[in-house]
N, C-alpha and C. Protein backbone atom coordinates (compact mmCIF):
# COMPACT_ATOMS: atom_id res chain seq x y z
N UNK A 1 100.07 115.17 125.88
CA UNK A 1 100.64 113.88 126.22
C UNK A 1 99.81 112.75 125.66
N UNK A 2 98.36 113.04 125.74
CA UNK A 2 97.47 112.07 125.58
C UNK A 2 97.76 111.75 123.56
N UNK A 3 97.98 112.47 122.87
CA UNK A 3 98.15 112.98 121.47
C UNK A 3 99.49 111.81 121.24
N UNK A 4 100.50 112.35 121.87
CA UNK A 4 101.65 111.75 122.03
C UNK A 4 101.81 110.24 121.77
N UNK A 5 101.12 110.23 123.17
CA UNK A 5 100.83 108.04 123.18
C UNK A 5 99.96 107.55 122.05
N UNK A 6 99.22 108.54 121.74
CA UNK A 6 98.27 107.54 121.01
C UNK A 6 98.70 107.90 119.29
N UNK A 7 99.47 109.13 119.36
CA UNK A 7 100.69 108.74 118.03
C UNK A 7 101.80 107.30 118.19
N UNK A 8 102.49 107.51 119.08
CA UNK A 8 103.28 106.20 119.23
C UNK A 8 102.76 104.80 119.07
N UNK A 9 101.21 104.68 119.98
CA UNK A 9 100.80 103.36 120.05
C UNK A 9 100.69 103.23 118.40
N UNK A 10 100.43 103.93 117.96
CA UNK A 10 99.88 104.06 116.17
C UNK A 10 100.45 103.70 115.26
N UNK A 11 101.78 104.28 115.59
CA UNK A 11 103.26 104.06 114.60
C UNK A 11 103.74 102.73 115.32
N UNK A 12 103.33 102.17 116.29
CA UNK A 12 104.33 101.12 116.43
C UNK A 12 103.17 100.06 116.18
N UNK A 13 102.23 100.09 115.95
CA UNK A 13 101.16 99.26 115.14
C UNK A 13 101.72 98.96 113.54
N UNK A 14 101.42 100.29 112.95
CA UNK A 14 102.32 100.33 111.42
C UNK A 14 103.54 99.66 111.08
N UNK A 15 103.93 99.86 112.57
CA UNK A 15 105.40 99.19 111.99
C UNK A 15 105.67 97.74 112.17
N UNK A 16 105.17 97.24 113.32
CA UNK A 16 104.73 96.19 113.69
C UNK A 16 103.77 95.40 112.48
N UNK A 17 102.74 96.04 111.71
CA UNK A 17 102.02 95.29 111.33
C UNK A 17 102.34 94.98 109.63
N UNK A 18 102.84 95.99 109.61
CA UNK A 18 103.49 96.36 107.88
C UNK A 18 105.11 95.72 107.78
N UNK A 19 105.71 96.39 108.29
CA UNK A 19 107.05 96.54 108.39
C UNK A 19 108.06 95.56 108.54
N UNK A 20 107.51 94.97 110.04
CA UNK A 20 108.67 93.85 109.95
C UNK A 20 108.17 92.74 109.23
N UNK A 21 106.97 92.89 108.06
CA UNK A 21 106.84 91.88 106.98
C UNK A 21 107.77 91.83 106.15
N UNK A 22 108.89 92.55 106.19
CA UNK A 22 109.94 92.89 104.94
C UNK A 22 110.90 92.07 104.46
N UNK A 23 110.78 90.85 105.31
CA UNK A 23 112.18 89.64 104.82
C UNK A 23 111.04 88.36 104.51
N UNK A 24 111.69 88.44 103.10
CA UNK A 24 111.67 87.56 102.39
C UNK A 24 111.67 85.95 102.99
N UNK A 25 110.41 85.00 102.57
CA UNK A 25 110.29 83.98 103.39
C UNK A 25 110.85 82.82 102.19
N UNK A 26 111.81 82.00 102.66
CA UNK A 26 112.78 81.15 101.90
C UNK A 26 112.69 80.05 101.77
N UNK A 27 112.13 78.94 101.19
CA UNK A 27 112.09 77.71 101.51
C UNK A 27 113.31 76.84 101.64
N UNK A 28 113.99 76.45 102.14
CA UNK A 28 115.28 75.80 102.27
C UNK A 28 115.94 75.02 101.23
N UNK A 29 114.31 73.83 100.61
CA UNK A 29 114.51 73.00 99.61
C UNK A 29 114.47 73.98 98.39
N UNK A 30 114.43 74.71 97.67
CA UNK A 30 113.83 75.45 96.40
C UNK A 30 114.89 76.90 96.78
N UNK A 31 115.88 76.84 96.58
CA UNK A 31 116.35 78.08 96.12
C UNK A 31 116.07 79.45 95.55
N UNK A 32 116.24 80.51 95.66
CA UNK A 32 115.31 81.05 95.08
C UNK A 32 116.46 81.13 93.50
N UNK A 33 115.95 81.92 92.45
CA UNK A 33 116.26 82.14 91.03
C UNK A 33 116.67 83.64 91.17
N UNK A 34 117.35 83.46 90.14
CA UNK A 34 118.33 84.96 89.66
C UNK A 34 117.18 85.86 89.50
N UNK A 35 116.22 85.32 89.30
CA UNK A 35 114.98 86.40 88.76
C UNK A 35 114.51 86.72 90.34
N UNK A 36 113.89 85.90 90.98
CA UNK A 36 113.97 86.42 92.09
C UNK A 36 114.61 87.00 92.84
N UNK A 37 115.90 86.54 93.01
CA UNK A 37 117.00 87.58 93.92
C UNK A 37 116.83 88.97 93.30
N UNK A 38 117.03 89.15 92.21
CA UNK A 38 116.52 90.59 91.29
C UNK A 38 115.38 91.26 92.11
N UNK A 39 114.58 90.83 91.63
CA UNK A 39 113.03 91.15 92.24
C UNK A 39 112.95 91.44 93.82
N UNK A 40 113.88 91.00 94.58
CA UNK A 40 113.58 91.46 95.77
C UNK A 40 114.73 92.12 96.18
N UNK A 41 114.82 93.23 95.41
CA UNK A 41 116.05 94.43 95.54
C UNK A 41 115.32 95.50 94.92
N UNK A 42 114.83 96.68 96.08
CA UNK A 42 114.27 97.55 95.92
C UNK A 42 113.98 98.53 96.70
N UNK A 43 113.41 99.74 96.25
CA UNK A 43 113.56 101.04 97.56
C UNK A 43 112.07 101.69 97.42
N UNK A 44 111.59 101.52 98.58
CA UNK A 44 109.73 101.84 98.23
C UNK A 44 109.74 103.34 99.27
N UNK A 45 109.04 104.30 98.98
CA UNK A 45 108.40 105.71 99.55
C UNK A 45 107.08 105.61 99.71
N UNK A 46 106.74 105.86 100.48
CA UNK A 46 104.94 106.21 100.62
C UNK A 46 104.37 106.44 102.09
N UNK A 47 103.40 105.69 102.31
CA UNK A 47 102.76 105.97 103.32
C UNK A 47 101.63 105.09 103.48
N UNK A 48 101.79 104.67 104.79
CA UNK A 48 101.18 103.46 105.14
C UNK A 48 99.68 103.99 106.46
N UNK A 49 98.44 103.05 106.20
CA UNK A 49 97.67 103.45 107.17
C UNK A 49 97.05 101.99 107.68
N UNK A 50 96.89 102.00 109.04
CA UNK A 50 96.43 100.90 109.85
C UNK A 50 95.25 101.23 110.57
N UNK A 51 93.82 100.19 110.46
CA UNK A 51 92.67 100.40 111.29
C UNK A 51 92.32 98.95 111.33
N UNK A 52 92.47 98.80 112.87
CA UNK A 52 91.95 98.03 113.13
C UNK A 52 90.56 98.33 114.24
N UNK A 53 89.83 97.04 114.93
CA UNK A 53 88.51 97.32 115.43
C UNK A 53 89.02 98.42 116.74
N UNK A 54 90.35 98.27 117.45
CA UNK A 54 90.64 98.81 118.48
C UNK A 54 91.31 100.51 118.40
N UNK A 55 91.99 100.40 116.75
CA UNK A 55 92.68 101.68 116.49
C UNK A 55 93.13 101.76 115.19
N UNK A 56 93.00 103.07 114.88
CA UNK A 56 93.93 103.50 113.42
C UNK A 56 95.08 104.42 113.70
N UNK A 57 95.88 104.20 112.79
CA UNK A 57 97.10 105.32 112.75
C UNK A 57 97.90 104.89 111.70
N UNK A 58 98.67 106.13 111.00
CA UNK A 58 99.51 105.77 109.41
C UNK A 58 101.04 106.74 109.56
N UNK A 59 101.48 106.75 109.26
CA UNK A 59 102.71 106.83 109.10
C UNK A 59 103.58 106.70 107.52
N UNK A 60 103.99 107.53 107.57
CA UNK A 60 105.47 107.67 106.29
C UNK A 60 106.40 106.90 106.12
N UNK A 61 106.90 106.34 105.27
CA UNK A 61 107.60 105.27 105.06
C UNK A 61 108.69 105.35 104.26
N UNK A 62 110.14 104.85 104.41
CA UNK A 62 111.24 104.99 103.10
C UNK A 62 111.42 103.30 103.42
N UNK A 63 111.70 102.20 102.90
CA UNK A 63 112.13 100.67 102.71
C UNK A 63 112.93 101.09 101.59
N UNK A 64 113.84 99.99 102.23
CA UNK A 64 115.31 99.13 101.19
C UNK A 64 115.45 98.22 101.47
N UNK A 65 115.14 97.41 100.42
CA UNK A 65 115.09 95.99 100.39
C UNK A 65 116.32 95.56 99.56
N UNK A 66 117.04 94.46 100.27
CA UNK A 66 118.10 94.41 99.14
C UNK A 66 118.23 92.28 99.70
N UNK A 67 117.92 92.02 98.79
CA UNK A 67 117.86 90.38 98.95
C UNK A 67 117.09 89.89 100.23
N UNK A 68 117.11 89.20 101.39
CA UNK A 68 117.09 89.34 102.51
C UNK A 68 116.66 90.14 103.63
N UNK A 69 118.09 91.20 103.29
CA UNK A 69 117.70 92.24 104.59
C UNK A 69 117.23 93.35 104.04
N UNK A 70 117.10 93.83 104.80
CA UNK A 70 116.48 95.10 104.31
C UNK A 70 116.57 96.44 105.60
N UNK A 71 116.10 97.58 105.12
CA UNK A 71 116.11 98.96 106.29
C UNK A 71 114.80 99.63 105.93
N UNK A 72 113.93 99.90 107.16
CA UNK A 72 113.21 100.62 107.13
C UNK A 72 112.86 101.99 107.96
N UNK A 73 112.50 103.09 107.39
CA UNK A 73 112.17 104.08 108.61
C UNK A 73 110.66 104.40 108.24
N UNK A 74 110.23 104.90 109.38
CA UNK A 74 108.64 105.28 109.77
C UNK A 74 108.61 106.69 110.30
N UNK A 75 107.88 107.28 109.96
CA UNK A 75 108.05 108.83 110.71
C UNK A 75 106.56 108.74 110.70
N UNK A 76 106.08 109.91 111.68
CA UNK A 76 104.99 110.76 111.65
C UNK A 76 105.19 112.26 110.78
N UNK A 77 103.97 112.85 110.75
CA UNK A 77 104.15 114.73 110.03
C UNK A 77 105.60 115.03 110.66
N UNK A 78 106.32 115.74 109.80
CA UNK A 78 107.47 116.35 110.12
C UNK A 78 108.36 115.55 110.58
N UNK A 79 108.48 114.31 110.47
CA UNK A 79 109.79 113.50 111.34
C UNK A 79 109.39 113.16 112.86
N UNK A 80 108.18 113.13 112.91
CA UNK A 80 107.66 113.00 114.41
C UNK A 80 107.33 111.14 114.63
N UNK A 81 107.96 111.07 116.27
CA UNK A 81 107.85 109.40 116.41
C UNK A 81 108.89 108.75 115.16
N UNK A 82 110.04 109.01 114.96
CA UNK A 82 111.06 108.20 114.09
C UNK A 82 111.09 106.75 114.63
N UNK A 83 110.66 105.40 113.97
CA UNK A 83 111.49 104.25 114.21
C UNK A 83 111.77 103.55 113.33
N UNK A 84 113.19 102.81 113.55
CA UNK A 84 113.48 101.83 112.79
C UNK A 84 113.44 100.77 113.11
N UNK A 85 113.55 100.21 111.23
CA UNK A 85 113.43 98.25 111.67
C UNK A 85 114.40 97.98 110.84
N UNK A 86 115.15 97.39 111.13
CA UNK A 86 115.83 96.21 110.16
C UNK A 86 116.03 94.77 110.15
N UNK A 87 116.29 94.02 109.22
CA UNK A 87 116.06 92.66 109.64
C UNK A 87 116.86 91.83 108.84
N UNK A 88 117.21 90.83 108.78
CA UNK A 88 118.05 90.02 107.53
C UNK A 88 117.49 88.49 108.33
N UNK A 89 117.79 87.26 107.72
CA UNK A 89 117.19 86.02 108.02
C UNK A 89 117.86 85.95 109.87
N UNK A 90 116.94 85.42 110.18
CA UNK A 90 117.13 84.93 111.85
C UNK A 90 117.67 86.32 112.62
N UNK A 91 117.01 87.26 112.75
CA UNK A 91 117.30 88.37 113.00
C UNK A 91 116.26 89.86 112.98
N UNK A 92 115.31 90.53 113.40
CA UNK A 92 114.42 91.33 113.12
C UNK A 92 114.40 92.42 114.26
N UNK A 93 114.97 93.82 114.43
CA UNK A 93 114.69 94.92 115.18
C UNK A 93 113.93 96.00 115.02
N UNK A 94 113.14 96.42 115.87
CA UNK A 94 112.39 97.48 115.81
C UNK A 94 113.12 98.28 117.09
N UNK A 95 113.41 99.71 116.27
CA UNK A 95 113.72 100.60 117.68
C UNK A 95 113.07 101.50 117.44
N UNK A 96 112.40 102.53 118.70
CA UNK A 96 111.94 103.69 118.58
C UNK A 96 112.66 104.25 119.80
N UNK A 97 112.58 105.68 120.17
CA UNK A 97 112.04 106.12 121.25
C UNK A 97 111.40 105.92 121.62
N UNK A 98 109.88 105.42 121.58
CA UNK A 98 108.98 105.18 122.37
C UNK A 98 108.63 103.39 123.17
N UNK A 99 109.72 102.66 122.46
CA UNK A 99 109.24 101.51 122.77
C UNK A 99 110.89 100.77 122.90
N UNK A 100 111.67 101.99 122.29
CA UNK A 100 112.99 101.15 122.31
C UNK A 100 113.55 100.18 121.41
N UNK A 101 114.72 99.02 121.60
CA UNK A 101 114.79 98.25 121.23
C UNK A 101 114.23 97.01 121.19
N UNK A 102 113.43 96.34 120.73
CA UNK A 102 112.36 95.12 120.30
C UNK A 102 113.61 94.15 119.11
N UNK A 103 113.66 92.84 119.56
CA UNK A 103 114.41 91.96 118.78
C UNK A 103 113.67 90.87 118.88
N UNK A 104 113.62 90.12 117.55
CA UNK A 104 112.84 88.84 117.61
C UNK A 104 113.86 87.88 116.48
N UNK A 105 113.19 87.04 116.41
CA UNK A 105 113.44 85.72 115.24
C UNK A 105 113.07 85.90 113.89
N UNK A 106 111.92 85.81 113.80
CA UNK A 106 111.52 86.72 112.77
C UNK A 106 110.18 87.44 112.62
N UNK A 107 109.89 87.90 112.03
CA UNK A 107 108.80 89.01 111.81
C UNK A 107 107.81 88.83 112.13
N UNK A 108 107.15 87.63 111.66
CA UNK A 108 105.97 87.09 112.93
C UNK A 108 105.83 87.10 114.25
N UNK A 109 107.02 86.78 114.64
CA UNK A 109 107.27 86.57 116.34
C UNK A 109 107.48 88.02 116.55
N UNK A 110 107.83 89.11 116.42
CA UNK A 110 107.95 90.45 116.20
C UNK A 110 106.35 91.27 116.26
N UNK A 111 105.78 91.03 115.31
CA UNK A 111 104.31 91.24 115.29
C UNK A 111 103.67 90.74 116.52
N UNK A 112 103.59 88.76 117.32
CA UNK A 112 102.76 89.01 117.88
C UNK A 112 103.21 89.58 119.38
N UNK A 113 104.44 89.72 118.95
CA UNK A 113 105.00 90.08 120.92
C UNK A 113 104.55 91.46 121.03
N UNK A 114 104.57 92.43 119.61
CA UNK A 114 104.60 93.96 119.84
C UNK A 114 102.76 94.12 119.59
N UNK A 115 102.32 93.16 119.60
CA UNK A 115 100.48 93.61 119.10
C UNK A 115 99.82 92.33 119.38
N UNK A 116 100.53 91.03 119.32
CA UNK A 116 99.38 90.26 119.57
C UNK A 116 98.73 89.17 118.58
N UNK A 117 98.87 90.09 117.41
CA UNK A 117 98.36 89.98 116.18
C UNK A 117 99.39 88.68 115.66
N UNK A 118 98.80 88.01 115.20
CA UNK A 118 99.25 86.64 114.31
C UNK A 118 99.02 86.87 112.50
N UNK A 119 100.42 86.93 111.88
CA UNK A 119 99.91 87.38 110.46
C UNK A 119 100.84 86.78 109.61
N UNK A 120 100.44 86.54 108.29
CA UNK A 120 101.98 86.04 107.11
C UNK A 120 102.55 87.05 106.72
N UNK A 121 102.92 87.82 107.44
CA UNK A 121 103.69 89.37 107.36
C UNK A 121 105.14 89.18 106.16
N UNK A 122 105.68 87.92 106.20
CA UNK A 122 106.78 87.89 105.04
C UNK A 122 106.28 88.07 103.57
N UNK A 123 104.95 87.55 103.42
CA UNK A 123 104.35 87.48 102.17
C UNK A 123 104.19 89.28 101.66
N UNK A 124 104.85 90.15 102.52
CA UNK A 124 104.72 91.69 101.78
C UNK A 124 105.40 91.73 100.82
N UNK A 125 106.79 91.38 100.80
CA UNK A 125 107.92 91.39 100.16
C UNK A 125 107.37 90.93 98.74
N UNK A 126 106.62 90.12 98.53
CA UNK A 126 105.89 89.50 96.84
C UNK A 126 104.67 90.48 96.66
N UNK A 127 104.11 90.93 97.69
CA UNK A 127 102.83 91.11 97.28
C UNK A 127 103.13 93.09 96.89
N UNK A 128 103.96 93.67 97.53
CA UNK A 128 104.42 94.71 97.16
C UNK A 128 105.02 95.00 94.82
N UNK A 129 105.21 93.36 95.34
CA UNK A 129 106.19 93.40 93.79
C UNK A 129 105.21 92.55 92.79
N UNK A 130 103.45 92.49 93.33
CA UNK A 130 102.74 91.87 92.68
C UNK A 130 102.47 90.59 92.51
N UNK A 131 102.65 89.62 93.22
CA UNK A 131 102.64 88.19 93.01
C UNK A 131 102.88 87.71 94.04
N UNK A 132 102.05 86.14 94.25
CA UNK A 132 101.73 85.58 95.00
C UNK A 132 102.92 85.12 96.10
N UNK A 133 103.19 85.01 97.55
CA UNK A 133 103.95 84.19 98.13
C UNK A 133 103.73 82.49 98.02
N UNK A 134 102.72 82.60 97.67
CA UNK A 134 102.98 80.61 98.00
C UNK A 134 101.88 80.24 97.09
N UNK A 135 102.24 79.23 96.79
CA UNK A 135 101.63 78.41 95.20
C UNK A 135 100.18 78.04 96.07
N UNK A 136 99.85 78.21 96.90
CA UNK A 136 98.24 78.12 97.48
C UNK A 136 97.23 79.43 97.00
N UNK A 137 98.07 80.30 96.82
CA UNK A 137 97.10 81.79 96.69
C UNK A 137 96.61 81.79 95.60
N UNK A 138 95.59 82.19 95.48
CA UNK A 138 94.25 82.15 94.58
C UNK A 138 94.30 84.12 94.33
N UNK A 139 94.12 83.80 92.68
CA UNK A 139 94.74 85.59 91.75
C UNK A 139 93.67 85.94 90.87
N UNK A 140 93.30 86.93 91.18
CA UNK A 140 92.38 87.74 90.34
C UNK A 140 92.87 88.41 89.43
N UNK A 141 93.01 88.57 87.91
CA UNK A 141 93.76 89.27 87.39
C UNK A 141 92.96 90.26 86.31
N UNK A 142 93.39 91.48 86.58
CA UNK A 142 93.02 92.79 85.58
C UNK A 142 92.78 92.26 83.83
N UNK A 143 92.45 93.06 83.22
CA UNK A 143 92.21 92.94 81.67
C UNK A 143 93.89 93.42 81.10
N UNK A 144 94.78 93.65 81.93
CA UNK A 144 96.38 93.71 81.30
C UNK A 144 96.75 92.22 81.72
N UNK A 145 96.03 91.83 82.62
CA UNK A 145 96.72 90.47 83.10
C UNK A 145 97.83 90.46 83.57
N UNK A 146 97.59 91.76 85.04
CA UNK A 146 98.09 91.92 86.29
C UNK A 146 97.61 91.82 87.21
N UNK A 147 98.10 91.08 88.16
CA UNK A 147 97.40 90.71 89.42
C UNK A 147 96.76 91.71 89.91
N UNK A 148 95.20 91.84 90.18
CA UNK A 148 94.42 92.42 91.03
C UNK A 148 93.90 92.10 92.45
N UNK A 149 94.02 91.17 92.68
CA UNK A 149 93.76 90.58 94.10
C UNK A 149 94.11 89.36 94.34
N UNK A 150 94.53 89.34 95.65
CA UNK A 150 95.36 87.86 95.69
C UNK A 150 95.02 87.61 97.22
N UNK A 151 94.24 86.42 97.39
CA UNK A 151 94.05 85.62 98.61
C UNK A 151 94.85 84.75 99.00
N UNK A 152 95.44 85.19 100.19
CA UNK A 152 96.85 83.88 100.60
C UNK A 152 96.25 84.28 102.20
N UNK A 153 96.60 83.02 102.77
CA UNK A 153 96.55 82.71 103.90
C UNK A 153 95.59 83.73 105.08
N UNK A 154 94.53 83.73 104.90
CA UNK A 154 93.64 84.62 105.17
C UNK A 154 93.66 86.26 105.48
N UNK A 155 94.51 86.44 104.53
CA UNK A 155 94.30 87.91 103.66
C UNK A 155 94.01 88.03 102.54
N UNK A 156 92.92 89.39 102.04
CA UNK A 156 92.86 89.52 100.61
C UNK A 156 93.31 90.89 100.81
N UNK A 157 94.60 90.62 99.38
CA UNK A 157 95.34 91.66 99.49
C UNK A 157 94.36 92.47 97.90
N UNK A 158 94.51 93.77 97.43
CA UNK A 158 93.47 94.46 96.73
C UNK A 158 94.86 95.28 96.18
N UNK A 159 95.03 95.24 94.87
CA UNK A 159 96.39 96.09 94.37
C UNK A 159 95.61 96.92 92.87
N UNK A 160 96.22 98.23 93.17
CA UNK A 160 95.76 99.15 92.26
C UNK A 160 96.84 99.69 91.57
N UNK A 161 97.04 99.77 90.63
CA UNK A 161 98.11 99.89 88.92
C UNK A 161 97.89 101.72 88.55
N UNK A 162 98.93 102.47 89.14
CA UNK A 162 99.11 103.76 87.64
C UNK A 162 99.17 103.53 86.23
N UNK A 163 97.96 103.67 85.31
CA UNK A 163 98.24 103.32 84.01
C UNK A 163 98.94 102.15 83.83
N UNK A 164 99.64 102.27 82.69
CA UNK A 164 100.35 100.66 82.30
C UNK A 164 101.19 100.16 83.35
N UNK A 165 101.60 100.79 84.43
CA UNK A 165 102.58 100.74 85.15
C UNK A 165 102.05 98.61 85.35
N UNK A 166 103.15 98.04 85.38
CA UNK A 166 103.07 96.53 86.45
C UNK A 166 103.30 96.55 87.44
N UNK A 167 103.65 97.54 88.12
CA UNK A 167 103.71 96.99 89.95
C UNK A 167 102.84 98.25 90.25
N UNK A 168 102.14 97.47 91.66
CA UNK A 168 101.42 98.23 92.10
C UNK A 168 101.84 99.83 93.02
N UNK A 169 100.99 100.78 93.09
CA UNK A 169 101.02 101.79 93.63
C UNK A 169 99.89 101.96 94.78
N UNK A 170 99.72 101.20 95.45
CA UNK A 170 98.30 100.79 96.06
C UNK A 170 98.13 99.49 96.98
N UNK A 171 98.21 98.93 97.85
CA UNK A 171 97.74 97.51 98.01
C UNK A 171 96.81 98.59 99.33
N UNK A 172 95.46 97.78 99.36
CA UNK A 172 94.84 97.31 100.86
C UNK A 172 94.60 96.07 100.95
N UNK A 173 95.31 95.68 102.29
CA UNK A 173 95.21 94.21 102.84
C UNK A 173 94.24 93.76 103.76
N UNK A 174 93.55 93.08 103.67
CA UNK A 174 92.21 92.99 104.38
C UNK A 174 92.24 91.50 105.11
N UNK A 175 91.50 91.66 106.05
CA UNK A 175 92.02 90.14 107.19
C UNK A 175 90.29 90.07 108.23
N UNK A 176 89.89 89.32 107.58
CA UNK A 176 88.00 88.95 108.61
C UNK A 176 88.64 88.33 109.52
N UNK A 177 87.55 89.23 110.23
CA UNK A 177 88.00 89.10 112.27
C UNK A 177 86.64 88.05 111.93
N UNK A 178 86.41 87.24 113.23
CA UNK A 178 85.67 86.51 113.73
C UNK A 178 84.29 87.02 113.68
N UNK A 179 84.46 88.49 114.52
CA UNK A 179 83.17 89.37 115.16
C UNK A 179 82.61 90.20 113.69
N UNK A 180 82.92 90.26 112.75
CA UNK A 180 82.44 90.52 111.62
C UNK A 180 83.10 92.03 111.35
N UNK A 181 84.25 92.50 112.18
CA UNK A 181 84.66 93.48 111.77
C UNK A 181 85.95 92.93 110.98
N UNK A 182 86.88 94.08 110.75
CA UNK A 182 88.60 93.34 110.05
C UNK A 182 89.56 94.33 110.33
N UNK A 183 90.67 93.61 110.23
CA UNK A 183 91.92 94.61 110.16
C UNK A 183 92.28 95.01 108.61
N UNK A 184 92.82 96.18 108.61
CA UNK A 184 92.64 97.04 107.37
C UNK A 184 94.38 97.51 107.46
N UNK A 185 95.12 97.09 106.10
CA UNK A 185 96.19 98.08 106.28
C UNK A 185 96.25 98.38 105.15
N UNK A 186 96.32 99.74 105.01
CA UNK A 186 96.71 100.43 103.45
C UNK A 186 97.99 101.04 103.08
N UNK A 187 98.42 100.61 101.56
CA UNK A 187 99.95 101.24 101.78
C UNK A 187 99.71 101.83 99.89
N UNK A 188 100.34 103.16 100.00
CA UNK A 188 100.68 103.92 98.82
C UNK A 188 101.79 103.90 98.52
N UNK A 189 102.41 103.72 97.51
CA UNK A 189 103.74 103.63 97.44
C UNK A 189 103.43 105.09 96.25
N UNK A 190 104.37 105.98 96.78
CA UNK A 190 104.30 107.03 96.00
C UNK A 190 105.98 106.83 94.89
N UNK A 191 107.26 106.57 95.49
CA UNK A 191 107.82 106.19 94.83
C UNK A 191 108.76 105.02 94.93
N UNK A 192 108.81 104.35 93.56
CA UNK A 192 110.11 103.09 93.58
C UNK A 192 110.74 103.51 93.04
């Protein structure tokens, strides 16, 4: 039982902390571009891991992102602890068995009701596809002159490249706690 909870508390961290980052943050004035609407239509596989000072736990991942909304599922080994999220603008659910149905506004408000945690969780959606969310972030870029690290809003996100590949297969997102420890989330994207 004890195994149990502290799988669930784990996966609903992951999902919470990763996951409902998945909608795209819109500025009202600035439209987005054909290139962008493009760019944020996509289907990611991998596997995601979360440690923070209080707990770690990772979880399996399928995302579909398609403009807006998007669908995600989370499993443990074998399909264990299944939940979903989906979300589209003014709108964000997380259901499990273990925690149920969870509905918010958006993904932030989602994060801190289910953890607490305060984060720019929309900024995944760019940083998955390599590039900055907001013209403030400061870019480190590789000798291909692909983004290698990108500081936005007190995360440094850390993205690692298969060969020539341009989008990453790799990000760890890193966030300094106060007390000199940090929250850590790592995500592999095995396939797009």
């Amino acid at each position: 039982m004890r195994i149990t909870s502290k799988f669930g508390l784990s996966t609903l961290t992951c999902c919470t902390l990763f996951f409902t980052g998945c909608q795209q943050y819109v500025q009202p004035q600035t439209p987005p571009t054909p290139e962008e609407i493009a760019a944020n239509q996509f289907n990611l596989q991998g596997k995601i891991g979360v440690r923070t000072p209080q707990q770690t736990g990772s979880a399996f991942f399928t995302w579909a992102q398609d403009r807006e909304e998007y669908e995600i599922e989370l499993s443990g080994i074998l399909g264990v602890g299944k939940t979903q999220i989906s979300g589209k603008s003014g709108l964000v659910q997380l259901n499990s068995a273990k925690t149920g149905l969870i509905e918010a506004d958006t993904p932030e408000e989602l994060l801190e009701r289910a953890t607490g945690w305060q984060a720019p969780i929309t900024h995944l959606v760019d940083w998955v596809q390599a590039r900055p969310a907001t013209t403030q972030a400061k870019i480190t870029r590789d000798t291909a002159e692909r983004p290698q690290q990108i500081l936005e809003d007190g995360w440094t996100v850390d993205l690692s490249y298969n060969d020539a590949a341009q989008l990453p297969n790799k990000l760890i997102l890193k966030q300094a706690l106060e007390n000199g420890t940090e929250n850590r989330i790592t995500m592999i994207i095995q396939n797009r």
